[in-house]
Protein backbone atom coordinates (compact mmCIF):
# COMPACT_ATOMS: atom_id res chain seq x y z
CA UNK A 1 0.00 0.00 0.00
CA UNK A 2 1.14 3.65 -0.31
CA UNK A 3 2.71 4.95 1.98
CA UNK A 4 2.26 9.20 1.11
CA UNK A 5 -0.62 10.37 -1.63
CA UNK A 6 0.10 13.91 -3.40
CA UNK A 7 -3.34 15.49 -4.24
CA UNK A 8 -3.13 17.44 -7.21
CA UNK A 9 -6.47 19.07 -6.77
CA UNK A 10 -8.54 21.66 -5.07
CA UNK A 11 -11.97 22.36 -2.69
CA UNK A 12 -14.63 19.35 -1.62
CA UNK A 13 -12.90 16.85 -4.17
CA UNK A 14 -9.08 17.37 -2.79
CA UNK A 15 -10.99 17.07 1.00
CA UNK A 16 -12.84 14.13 -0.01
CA UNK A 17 -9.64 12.14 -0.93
CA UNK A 18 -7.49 13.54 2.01
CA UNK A 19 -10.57 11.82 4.47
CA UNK A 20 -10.42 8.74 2.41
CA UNK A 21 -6.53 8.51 3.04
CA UNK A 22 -6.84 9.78 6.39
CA UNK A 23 -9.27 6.18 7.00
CA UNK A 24 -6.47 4.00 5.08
CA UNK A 25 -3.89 5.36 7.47
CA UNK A 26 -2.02 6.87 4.21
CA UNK A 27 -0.06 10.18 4.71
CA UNK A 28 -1.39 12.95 2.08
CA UNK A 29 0.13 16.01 0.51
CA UNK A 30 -2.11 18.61 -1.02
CA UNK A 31 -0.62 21.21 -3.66
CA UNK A 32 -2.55 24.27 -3.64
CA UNK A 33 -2.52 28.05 -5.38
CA UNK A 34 -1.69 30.82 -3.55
CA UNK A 35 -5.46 31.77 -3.55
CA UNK A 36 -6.49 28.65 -1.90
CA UNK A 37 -3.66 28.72 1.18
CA UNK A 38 -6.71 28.61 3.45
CA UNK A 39 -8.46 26.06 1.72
CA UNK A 40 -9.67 23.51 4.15
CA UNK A 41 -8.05 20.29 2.30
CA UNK A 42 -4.79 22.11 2.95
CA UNK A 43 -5.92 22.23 6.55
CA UNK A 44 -6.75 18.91 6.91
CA UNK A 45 -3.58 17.33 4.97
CA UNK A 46 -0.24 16.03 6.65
CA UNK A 47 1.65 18.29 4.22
CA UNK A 48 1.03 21.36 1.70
CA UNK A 49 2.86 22.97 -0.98
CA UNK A 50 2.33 25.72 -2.89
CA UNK A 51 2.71 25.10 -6.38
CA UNK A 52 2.16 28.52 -8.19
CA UNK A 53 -0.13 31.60 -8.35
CA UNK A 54 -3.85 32.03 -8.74
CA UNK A 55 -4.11 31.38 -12.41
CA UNK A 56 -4.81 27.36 -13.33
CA UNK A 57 -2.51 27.10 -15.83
CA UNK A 58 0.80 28.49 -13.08
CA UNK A 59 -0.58 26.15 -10.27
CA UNK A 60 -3.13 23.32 -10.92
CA UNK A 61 -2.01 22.23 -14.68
CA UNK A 62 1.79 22.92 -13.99
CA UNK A 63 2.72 19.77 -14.27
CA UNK A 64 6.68 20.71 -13.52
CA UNK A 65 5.40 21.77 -10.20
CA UNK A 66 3.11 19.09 -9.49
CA UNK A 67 6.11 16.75 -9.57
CA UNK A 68 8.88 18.55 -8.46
CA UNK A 69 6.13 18.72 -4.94
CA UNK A 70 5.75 15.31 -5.40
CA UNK A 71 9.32 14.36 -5.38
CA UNK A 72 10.09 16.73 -2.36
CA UNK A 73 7.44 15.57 0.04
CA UNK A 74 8.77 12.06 -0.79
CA UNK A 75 5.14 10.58 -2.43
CA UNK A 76 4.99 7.86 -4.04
CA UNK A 77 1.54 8.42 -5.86
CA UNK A 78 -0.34 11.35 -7.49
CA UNK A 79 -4.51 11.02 -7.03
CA UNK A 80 -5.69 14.06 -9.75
CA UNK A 81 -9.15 14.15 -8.48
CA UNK A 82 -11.87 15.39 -10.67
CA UNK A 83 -10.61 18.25 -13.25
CA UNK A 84 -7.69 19.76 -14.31
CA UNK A 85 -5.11 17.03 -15.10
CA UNK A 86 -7.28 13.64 -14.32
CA UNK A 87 -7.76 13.45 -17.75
CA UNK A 88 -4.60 14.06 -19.40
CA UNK A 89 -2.88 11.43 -20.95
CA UNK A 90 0.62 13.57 -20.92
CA UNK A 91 0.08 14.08 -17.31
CA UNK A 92 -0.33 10.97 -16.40
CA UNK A 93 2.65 8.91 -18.41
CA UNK A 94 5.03 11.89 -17.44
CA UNK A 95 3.82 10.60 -13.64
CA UNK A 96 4.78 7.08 -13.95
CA UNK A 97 7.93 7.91 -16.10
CA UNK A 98 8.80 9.72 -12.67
CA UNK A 99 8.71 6.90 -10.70
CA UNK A 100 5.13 7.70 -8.77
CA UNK A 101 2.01 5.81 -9.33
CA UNK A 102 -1.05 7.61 -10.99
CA UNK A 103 -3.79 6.90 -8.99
CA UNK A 104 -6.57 6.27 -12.52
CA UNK A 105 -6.08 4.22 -15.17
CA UNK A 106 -3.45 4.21 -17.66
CA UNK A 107 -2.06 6.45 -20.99
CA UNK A 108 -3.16 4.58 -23.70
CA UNK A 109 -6.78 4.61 -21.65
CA UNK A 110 -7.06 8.16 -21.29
CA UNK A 111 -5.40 9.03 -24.69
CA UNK A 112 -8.38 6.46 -26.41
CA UNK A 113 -11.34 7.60 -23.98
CA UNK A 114 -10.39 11.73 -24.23
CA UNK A 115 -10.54 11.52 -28.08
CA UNK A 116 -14.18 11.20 -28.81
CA UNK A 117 -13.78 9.53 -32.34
CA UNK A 118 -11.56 7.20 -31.06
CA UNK A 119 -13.66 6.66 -28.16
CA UNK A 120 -16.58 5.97 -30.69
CA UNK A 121 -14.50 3.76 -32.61
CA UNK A 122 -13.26 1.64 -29.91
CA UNK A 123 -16.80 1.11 -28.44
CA UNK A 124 -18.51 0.37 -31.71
CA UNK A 125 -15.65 -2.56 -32.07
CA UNK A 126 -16.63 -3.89 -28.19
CA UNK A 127 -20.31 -3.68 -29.03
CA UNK A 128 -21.73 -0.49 -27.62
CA UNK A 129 -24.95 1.07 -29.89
CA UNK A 130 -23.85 4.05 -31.17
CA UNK A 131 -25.82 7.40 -32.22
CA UNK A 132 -25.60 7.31 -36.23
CA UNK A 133 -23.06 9.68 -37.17
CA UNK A 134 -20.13 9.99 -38.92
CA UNK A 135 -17.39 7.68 -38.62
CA UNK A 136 -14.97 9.51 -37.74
CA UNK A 137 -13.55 13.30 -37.97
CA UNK A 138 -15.71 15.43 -40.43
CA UNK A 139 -13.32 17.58 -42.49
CA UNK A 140 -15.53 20.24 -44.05
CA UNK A 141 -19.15 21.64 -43.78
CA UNK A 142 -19.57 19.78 -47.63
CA UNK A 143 -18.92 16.49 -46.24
CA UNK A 144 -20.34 17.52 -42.93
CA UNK A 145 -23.78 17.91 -45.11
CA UNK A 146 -23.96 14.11 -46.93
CA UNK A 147 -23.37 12.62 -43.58
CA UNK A 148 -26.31 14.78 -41.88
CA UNK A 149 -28.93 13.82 -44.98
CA UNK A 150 -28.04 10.17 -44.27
CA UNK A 151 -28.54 10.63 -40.55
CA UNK A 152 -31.44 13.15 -40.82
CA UNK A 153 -31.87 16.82 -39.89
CA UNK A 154 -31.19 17.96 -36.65
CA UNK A 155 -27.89 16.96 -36.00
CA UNK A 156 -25.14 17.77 -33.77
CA UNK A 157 -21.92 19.07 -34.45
CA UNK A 158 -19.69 18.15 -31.39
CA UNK A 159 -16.11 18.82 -31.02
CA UNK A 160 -13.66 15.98 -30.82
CA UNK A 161 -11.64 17.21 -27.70
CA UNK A 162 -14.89 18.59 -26.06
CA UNK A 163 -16.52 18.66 -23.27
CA UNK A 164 -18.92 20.48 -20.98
CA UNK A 165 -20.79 21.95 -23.73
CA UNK A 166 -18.42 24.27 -26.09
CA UNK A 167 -17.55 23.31 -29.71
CA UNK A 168 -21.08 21.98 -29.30
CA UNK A 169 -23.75 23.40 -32.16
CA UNK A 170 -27.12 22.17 -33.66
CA UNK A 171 -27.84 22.46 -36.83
CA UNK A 172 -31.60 21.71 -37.99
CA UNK A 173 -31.38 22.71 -41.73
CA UNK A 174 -29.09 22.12 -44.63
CA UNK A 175 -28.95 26.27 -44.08
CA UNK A 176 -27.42 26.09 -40.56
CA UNK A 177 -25.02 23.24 -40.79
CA UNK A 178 -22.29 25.27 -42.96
CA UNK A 179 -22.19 27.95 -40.20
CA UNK A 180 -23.07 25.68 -37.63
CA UNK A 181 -19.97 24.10 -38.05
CA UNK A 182 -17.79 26.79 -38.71
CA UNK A 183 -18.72 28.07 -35.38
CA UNK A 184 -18.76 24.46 -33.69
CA UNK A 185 -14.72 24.28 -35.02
CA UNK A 186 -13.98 27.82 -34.18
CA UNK A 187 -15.07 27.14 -30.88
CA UNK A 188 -13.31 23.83 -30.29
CA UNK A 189 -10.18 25.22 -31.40
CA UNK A 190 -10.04 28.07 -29.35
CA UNK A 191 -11.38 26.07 -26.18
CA UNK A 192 -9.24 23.29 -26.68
CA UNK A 193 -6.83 23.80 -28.95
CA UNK A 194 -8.13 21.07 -31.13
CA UNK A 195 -10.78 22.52 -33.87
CA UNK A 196 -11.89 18.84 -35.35
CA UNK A 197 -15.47 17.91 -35.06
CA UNK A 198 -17.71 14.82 -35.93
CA UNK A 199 -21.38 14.94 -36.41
CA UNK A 200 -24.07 12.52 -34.83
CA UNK A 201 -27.96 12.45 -35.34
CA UNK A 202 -29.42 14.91 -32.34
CA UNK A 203 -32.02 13.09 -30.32
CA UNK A 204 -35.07 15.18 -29.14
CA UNK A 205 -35.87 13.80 -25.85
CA UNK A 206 -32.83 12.20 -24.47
CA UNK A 207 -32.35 10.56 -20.69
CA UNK A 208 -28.30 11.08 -19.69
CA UNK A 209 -27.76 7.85 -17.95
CA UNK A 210 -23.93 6.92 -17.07
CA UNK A 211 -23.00 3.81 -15.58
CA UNK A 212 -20.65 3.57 -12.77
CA UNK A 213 -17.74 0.73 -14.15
CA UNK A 214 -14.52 -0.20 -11.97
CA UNK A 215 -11.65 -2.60 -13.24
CA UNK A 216 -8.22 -3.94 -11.51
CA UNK A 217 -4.65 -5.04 -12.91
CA UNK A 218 -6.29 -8.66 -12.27
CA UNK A 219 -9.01 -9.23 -14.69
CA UNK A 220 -11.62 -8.18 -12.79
CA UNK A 221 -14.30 -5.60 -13.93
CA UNK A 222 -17.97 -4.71 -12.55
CA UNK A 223 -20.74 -1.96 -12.67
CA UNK A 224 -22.07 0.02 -9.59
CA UNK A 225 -25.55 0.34 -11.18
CA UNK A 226 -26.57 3.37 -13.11
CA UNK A 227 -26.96 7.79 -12.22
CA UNK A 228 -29.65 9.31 -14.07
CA UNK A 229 -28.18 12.71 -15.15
CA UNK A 230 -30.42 14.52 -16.87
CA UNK A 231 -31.23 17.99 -15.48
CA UNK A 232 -28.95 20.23 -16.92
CA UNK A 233 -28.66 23.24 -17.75
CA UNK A 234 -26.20 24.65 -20.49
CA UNK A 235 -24.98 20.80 -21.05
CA UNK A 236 -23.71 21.00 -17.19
CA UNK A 237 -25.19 18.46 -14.63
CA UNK A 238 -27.22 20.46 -12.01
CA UNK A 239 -28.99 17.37 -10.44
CA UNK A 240 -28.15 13.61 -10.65
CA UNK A 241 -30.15 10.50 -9.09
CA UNK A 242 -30.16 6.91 -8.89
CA UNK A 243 -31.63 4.55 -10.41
CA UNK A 244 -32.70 6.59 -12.80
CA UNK A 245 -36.86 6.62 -12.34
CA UNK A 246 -37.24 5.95 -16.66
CA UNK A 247 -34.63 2.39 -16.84
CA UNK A 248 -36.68 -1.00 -15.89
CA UNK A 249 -35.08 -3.81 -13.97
CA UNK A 250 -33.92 -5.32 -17.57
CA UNK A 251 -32.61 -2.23 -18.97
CA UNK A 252 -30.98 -1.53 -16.01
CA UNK A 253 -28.80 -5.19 -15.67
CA UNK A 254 -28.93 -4.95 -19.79
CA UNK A 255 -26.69 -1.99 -19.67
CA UNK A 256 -25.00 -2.32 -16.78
CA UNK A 257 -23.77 -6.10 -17.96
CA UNK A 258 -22.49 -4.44 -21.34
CA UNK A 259 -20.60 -1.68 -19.87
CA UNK A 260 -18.66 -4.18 -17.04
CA UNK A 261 -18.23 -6.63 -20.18
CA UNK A 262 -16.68 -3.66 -22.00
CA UNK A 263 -14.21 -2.57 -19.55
CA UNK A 264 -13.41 -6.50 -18.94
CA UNK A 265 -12.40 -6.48 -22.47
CA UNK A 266 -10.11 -3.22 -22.76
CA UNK A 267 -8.28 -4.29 -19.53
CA UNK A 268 -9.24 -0.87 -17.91
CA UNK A 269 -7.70 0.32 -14.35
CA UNK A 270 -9.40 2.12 -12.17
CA UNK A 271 -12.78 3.71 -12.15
CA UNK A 272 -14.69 5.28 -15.01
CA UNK A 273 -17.90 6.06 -16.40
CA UNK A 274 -19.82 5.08 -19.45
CA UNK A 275 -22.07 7.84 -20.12
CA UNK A 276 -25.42 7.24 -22.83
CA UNK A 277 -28.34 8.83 -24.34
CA UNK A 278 -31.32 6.77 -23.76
CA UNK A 279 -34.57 6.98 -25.64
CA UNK A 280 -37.66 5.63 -26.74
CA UNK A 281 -35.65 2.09 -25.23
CA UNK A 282 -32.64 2.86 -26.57
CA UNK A 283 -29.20 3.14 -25.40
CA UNK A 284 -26.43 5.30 -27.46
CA UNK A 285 -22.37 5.30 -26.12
CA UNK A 286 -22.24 8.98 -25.95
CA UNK A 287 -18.41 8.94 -24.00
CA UNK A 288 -16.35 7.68 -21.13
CA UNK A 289 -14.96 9.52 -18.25
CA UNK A 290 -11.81 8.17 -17.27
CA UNK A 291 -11.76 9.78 -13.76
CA UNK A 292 -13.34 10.06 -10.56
CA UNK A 293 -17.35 11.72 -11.26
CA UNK A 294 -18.34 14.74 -9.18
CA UNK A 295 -21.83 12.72 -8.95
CA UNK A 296 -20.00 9.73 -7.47
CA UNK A 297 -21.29 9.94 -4.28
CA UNK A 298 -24.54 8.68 -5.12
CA UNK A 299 -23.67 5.18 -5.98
CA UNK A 300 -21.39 5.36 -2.64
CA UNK A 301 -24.86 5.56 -0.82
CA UNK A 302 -26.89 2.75 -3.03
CA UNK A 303 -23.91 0.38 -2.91
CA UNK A 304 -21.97 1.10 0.47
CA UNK A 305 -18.89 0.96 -1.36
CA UNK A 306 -15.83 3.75 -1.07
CA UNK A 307 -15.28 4.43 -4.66
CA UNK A 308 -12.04 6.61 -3.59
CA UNK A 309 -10.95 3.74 -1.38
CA UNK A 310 -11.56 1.05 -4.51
CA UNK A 311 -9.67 3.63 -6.52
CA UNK A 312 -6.05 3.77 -4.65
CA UNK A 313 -6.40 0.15 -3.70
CA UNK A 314 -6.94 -0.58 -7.87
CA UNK A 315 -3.72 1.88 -8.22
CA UNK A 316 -1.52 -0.14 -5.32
CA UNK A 317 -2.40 -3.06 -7.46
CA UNK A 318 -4.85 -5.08 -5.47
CA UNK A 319 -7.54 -7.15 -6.89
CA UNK A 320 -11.40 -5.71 -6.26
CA UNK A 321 -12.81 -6.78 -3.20
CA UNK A 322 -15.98 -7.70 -4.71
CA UNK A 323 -17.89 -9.47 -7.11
CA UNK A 324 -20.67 -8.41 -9.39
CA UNK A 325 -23.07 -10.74 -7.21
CA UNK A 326 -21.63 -9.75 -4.24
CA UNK A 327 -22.82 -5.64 -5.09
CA UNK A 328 -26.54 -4.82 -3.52
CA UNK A 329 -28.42 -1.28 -4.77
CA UNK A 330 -30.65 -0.18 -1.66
CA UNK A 331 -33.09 2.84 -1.81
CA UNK A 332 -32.71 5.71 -3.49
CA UNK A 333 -30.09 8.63 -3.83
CA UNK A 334 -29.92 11.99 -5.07
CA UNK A 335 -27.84 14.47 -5.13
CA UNK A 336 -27.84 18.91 -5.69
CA UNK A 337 -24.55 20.53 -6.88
CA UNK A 338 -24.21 23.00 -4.92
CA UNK A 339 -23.04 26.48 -7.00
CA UNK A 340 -21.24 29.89 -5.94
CA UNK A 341 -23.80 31.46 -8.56
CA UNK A 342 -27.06 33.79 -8.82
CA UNK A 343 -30.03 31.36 -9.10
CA UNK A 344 -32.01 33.05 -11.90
CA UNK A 345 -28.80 35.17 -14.15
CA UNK A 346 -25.95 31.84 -13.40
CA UNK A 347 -23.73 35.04 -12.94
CA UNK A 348 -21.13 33.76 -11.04
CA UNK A 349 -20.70 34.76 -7.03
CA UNK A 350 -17.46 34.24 -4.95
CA UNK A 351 -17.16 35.78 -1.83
CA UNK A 352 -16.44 35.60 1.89
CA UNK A 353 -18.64 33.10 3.73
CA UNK A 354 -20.20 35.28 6.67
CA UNK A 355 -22.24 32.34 7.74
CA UNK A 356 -21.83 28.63 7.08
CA UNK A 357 -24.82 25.99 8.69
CA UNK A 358 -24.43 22.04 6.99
CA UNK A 359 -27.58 19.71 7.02
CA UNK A 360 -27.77 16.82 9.28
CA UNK A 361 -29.79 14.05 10.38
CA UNK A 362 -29.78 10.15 8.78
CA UNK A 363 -29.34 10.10 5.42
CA UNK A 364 -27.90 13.33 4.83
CA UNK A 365 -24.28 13.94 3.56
CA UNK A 366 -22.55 16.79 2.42
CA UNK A 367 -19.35 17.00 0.03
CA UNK A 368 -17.96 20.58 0.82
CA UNK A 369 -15.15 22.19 1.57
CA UNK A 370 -17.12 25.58 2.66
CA UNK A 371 -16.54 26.59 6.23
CA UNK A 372 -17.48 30.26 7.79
CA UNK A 373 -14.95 33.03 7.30
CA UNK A 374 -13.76 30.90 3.72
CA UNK A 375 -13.81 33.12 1.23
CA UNK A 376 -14.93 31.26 -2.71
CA UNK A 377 -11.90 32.45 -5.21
CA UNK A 378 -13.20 34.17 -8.63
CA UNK A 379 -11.21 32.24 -10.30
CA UNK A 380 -12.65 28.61 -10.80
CA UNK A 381 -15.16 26.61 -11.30
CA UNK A 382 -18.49 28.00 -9.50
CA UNK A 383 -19.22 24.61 -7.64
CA UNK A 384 -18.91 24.83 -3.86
CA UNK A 385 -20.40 21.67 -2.31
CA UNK A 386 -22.42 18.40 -2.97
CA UNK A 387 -25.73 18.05 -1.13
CA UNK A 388 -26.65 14.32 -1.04
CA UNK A 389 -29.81 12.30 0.49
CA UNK A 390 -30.45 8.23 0.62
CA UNK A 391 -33.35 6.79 1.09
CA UNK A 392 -35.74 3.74 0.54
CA UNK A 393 -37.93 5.39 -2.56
CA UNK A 394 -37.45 8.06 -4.52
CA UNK A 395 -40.38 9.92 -2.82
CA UNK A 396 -38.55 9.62 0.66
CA UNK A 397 -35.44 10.85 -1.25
CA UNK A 398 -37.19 14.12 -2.61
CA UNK A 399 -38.74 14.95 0.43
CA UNK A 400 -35.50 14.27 2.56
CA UNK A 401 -33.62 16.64 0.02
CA UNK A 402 -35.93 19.51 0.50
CA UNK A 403 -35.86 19.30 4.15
CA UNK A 404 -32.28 19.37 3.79
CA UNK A 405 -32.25 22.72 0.93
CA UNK A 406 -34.11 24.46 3.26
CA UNK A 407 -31.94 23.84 6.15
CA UNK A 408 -28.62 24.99 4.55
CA UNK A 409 -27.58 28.39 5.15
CA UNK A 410 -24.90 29.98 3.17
CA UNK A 411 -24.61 33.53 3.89
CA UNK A 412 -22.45 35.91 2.08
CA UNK A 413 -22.96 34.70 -1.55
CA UNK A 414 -25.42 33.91 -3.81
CA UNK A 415 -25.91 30.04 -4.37
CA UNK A 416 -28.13 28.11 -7.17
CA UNK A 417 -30.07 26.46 -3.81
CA UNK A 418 -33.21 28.53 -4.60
CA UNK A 419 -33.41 26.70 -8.41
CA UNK A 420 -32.66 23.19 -6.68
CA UNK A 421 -35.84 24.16 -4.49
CA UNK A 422 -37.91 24.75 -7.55
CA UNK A 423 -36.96 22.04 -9.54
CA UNK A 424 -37.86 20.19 -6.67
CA UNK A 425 -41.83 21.43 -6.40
CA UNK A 426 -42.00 20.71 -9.90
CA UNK A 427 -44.93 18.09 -10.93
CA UNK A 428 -42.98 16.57 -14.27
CA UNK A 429 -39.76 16.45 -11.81
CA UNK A 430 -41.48 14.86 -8.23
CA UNK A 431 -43.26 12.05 -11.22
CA UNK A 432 -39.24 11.66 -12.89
CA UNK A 433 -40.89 12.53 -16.24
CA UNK A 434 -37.95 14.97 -17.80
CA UNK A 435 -35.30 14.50 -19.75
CA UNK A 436 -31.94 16.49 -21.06
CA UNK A 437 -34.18 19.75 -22.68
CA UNK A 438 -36.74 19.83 -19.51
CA UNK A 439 -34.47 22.46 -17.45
CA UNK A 440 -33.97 24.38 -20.11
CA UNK A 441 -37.41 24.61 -20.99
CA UNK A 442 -38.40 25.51 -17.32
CA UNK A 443 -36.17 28.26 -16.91
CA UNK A 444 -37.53 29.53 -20.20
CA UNK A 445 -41.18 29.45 -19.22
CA UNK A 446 -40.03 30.93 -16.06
CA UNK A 447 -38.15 34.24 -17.76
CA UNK A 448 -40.85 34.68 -20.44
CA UNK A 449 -43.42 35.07 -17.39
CA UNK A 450 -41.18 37.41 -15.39
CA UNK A 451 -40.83 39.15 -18.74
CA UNK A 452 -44.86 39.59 -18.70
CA UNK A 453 -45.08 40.24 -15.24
CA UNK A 454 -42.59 42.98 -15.26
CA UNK A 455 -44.46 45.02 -18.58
């Protein structure tokens, strides 16, 4: 087993690994920015180091620094977390060629899974359905156009290197696709430095279900039952549950058998994610995560297993624990990413916390690294905490959750808790009847009636 764990990572997710180590009696180091000194994962970890200035790209993706800290605080793994470098394949073999473990799974993985063609391509060969597409990259708008006639108008023009919604366009008409495109590749390029697209048929009322998939160095791979991920709102995950309320029993071993099979078959490490569309009764591959999920903690609850402690003990090269018989789903889970944001303009808030109260009571967890006097840095990523309930239905679940909204005070800043509260009340939502459009619609319906309200 390790003996010291270097946390190249920041807020809830960098605390959440330091408590997991803290339980395996394994020493941690957490590398942090000069504007998160006082973050509490630097608190609660046997060492820190301060790898750079505020910006991201001087502190959290220097990789130089990352493991010149690693080498100095004697570590002999590197856990990314969720983010940043956890995905990046360069990251990851320069890691190992260091002489430290990477705590995910390996190169070659992450180099196949990040490249969403390849990604495609691989699947399609292990036997995942696919959404009709193209093949492969599309190199111009002209041959962009044959492939959406043979697929059907809409489509979606998605960038290859993408993810969380940009180099992402629709086009509905033989009109829009040449500028559609244009835009889609302009965007990828400048977001990720990679402007290649593909195109895929666009599916009108999708379900985002991902399935939870861990592997070893032995063989051994299984599935921790699906998350229902639908309500989202600019292609970002606001609210995630499991099971998902639309999958039956069959469905729900159907997919989960395929994905395990899958990952059996590549000779994955580590944990991932198989994320799909699924509609009218059909699944479609849509990607894989390669990494840790910030929605993990909901299968945690329905399984009772650690998915941080399955992940180092994977890295230190131990076979999994378990069997696919041996894993039991009880209740229900759901979880509300909490966001340092304005609930009804998503502008983003940071700000000193003048007042700080957590939820309690059975059933009740929360993933945050919020405490009062913190004060939320402008310059990340707006999520501040993970709000997550467990019961035995769904019904219990939703109720339990609002209890635990309305009991969670954080002064100081605005936070998206309000919207989680009104999702909540919704009909459509309380009878699991949505899909990945419904949010989007709601807040619509809800602006065009302020709109009329206010003239």
């Amino acid at each position: 087993m390790f003996h010291k764990i270097l946390i190249a990572n920041r807020g809830e997710i960098a605390l959440r690994i330091v408590r997991a180590c803290k339980e395996m009696d394994i020493e941690t180091v957490v590398v942090h920015s000069t504007a998160d000194a006082n973050g509490m994962a630097v608190r609660m970890a046997d060492e820190s180091v301060c790898i750079g200035p505020t910006p991201s790209r001087q502190s959290y993706l220097n990789i130089p620094a990352i493991l010149t800290a690693a080498a100095l605080t004697n570590a002999d793994a590197i856990h990314p977390g969720i983010g940043f470098l956890s995905e990046n394949e360069e990251f990851c073999r320069m890691v190992e060629e260091h002489g430290f473990t990477f705590i995910g799974p390996t190169p070659d993985h992450i180099a196949k899974m990040g490249d969403k063609a390849v990604a495609k391509d691989t699947m399609r060969a292990l036997g995942l359905p696919l959404i009709p597409g193209s093949p492969g990259i599309v190199k111009n708008a002209e041959e962009g156009l044959k492939i959406a006639k043979d697929c059907g108008f809409p489509v979606l023009i998605k960038a290859v290197a993408g993810g969380g919604g940009k180099g992402m366009k629709i086009a509905r008409s033989e009109e829009e696709l040449k500028s559609a495109f244009s835009m889609a590749s302009t965007e990828a390029k400048a977001a990720f430095g990679n402007g290649d697209v593909y195109i895929e048929k666009y599916l009108s009322h999708p379900r985002h279900i991902e399935i939870q998939v861990i592997g070893d160095t032995h063989g051994n791979a299984v599935h921790l039952g699906e998350r229902d991920c639908s309500i989202q709102r600019s292609h970002q995950k606001v609210i995630e549950e499991c099971p998902s309320p639309a999958l039956s029993p069959e469905q729900r071993n159907y997919i989960g058998e395929l994905a395990a099979e899958c990952v059996r078959k590549m000779e994955y490490r580590g944990v991932g994610t198989m994320e799909f569309l699924f509609e009218d009764g059909k699944f479609y591959f849509l990607e894989m995560n390669t990494r840790l999920q910030v929605e993990h903690p909901i299968t945690e609850m329905i399984t009772g297993i650690d998915l941080v402690h399955e992940q180092i003990m994977v890295a230190a090269g131990h076979p999994l624990a378990f069997k696919q018989q041996d894993i039991r789903f009880s209740g229900h889970a759901v979880e509300c990413r909490l966001n340092a944001e304005h609930p009804e303009t998503f502008v983003p808030s940071p700000g000193k916390i003048t007042r700080y109260h957590a939820p309690g009571c059975p059933g009740v967890r929360v993933d945050s690294a919020l405490y009062d006097g913190y004060t939320v840095p402008p310059s990340y990523d707006s999520l501040v905490g993970k709000l997550i309930v467990h019961a035995k239905t769904r019904e219990d679940a939703l109720m339990r959750m609002e209890r635990a909204l309305s009991e969670c005070i954080i002064e100081g800043i605005h936070t998206n808790i309000p919207l989680h509260l009104r999702i909540l009340q919704e009909p459509e939502f309380r009878a699991g009847q949505y899909n990945i459009h419904w949010l989007e619609k709601l807040l619509n319906k809800h602006k065009e009636a302020s709109k009329k309200v206010a003239s």
